[in-house]
Protein backbone atom coordinates (compact mmCIF):
# COMPACT_ATOMS: atom_id res chain seq x y z
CA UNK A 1 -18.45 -3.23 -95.02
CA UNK A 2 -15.62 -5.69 -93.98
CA UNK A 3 -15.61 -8.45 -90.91
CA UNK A 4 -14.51 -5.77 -88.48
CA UNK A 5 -17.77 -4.43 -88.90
CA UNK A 6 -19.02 -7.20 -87.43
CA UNK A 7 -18.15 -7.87 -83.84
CA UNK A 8 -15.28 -10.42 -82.87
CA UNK A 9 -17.16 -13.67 -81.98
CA UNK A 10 -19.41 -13.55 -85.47
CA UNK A 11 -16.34 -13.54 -87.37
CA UNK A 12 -14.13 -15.74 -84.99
CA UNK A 13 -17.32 -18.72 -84.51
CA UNK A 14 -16.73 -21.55 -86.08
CA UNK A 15 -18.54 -21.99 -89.32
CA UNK A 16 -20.36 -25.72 -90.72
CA UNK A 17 -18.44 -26.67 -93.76
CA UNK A 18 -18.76 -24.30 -96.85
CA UNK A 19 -21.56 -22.46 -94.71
CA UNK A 20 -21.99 -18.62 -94.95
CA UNK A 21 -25.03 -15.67 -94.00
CA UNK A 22 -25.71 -12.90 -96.14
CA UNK A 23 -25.25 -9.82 -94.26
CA UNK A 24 -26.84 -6.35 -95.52
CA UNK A 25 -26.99 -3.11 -93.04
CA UNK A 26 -28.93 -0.49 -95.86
CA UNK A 27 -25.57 0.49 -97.12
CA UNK A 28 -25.83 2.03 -101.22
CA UNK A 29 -23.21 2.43 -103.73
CA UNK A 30 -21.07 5.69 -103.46
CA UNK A 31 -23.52 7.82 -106.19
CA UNK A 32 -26.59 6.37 -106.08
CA UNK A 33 -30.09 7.13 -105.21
CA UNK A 34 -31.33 5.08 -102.39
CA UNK A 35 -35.09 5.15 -103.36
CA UNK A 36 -34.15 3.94 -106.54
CA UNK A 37 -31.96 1.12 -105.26
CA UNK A 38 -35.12 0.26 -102.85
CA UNK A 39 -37.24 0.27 -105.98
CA UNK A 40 -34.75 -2.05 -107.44
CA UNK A 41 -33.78 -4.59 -104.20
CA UNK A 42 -37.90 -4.38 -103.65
CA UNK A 43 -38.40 -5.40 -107.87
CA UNK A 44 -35.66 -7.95 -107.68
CA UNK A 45 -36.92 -9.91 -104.09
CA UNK A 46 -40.81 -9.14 -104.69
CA UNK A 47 -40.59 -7.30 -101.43
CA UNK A 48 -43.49 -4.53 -100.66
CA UNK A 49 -42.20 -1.15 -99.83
CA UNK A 50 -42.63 -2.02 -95.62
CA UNK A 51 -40.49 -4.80 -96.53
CA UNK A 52 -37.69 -2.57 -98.61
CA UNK A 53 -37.94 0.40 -95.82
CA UNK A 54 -37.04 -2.27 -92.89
CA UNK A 55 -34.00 -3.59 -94.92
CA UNK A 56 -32.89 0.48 -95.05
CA UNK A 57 -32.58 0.68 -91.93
CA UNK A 58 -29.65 0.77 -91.13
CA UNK A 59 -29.34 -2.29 -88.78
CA UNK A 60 -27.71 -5.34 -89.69
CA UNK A 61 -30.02 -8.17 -91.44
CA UNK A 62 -28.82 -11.54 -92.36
CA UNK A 63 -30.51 -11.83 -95.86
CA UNK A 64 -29.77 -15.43 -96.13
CA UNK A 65 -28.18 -17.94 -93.53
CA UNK A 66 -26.50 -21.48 -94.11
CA UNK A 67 -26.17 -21.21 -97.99
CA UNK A 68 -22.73 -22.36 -99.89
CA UNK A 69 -20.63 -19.75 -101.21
CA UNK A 70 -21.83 -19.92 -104.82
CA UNK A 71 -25.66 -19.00 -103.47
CA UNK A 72 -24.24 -16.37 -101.47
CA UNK A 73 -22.27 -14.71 -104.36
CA UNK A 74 -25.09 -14.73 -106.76
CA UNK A 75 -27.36 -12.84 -104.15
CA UNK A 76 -24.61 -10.82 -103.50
CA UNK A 77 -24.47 -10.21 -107.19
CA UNK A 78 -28.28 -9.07 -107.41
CA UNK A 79 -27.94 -6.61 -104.47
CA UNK A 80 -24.69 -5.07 -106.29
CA UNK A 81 -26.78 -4.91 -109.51
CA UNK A 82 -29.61 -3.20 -107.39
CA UNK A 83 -26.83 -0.67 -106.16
CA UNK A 84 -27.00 -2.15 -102.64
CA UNK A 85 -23.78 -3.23 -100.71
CA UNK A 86 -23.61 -6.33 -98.90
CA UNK A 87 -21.24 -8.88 -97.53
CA UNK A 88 -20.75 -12.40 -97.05
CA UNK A 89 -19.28 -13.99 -93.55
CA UNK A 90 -18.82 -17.29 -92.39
CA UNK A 91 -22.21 -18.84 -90.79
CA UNK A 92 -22.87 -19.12 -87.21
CA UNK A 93 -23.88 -21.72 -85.26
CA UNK A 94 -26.30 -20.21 -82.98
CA UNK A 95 -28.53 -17.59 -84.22
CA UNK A 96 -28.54 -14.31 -83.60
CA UNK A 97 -31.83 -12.46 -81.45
CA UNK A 98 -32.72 -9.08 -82.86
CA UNK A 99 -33.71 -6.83 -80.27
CA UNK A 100 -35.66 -4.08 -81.99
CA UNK A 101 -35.83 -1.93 -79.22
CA UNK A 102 -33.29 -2.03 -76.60
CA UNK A 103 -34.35 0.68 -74.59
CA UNK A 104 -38.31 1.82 -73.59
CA UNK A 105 -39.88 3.23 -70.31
CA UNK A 106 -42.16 1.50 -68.47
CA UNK A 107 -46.26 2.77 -67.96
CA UNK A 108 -46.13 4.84 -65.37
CA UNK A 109 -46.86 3.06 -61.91
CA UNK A 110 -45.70 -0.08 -62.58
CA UNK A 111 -43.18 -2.93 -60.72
CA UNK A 112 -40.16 -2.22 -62.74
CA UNK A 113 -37.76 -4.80 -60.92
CA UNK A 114 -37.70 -8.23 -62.33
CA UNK A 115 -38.99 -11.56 -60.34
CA UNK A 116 -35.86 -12.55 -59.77
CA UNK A 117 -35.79 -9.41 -56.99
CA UNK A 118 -38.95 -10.49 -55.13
CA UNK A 119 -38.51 -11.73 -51.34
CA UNK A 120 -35.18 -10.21 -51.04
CA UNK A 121 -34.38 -8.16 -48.57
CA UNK A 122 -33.40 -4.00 -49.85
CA UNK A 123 -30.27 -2.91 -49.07
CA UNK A 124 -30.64 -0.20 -47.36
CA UNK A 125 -27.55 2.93 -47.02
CA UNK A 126 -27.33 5.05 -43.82
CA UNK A 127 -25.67 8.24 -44.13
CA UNK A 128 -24.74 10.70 -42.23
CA UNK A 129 -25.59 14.34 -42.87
CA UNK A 130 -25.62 16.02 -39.68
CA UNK A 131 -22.06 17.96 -41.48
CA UNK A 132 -25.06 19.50 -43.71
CA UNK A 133 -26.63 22.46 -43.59
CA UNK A 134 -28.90 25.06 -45.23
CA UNK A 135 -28.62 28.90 -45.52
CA UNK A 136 -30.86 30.99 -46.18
CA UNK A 137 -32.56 31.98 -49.00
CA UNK A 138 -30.22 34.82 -50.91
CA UNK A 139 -27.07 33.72 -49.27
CA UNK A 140 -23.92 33.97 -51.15
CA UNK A 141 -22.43 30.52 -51.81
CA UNK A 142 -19.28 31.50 -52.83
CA UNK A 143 -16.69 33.02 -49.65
CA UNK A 144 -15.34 36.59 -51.78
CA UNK A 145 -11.89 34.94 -51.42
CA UNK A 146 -12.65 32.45 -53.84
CA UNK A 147 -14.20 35.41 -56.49
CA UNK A 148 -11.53 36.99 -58.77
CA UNK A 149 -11.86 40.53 -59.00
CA UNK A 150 -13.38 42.27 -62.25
CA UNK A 151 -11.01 45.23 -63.79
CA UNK A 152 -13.50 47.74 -64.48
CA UNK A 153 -12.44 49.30 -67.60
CA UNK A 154 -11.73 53.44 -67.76
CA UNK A 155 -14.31 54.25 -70.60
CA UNK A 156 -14.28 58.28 -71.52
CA UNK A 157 -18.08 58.68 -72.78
CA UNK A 158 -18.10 62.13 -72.49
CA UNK A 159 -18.04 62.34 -76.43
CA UNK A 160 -21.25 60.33 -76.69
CA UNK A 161 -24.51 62.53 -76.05
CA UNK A 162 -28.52 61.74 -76.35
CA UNK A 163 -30.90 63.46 -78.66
């Protein structure tokens, strides 16, 4: 993983003096088995296996914020160890909000617009569709100018019989 992994304004912020996060997003070493590198990351941070699955998956975690560089590289160095991958980027000043799930429905029957819609008036679109019509049912919708013709092939089945 490099910093273009990591959108523009993480990498571009400006970073406190000798200041950097520990980013990890489930990544492995080419050849290695990722329930044994959970086994190991889990064994090496005292994590539970709830703990180790979450870090797997697949989203980016900051594993440590605001440490110098030498604390950074020694975690760093554990995670390699493990057979994780991980990388270090300059810290940023205002902290990131995880948003686990960006997307859901809402129950069924509820106000789905948000307060800030209340009182005003709808906008409301007239349009015209007296140009519209309906045929009836089994009406062809295509005009036979716009069909292309089918070349019905010359097939000699007189060899062919049924028994």
């Amino acid at each position: 993983m490099t910093d273009k992994d990591l959108s523009k304004s993480q990498v571009d912020k400006p970073a406190k003096a000798d200041s950097f996060d520990l980013v990890f997003r489930g990544e492995i070493a080419p050849g290695s088995n990722i329930e044994e590198v959970k086994q190991r990351v889990a064994a090496s941070f005292n994590l539970d296996s709830v703990a180790a699955d979450q870090l797997f998956s697949g989203s980016a975690v900051r594993l440590k914020r605001g440490v110098d560089k030498i604390t950074a590289e020694r975690i760093l160095q554990c995670l390699r160890d493990a057979g994780a991958i991980a990388i270090i980027v300059p810290n940023s000043r205002q902290p990131e909000t995880v948003v686990k799930d960006p997307l859901s429905l809402a129950p069924l029957g509820s106000n789905v617009t948000d307060g800030t819609e209340k009182g005003k008036a709808k906008v409301v679109f007239s349009v015209s569709l007296d140009h519209l019509s309906l045929e009836p049912v089994g009406t062809r919708m295509v005009n036979e100018a716009e069909v292309s013709r089918v070349k019905t092939p010359d097939l000699d089945t007189s060899k062919f019989s049924l028994e």
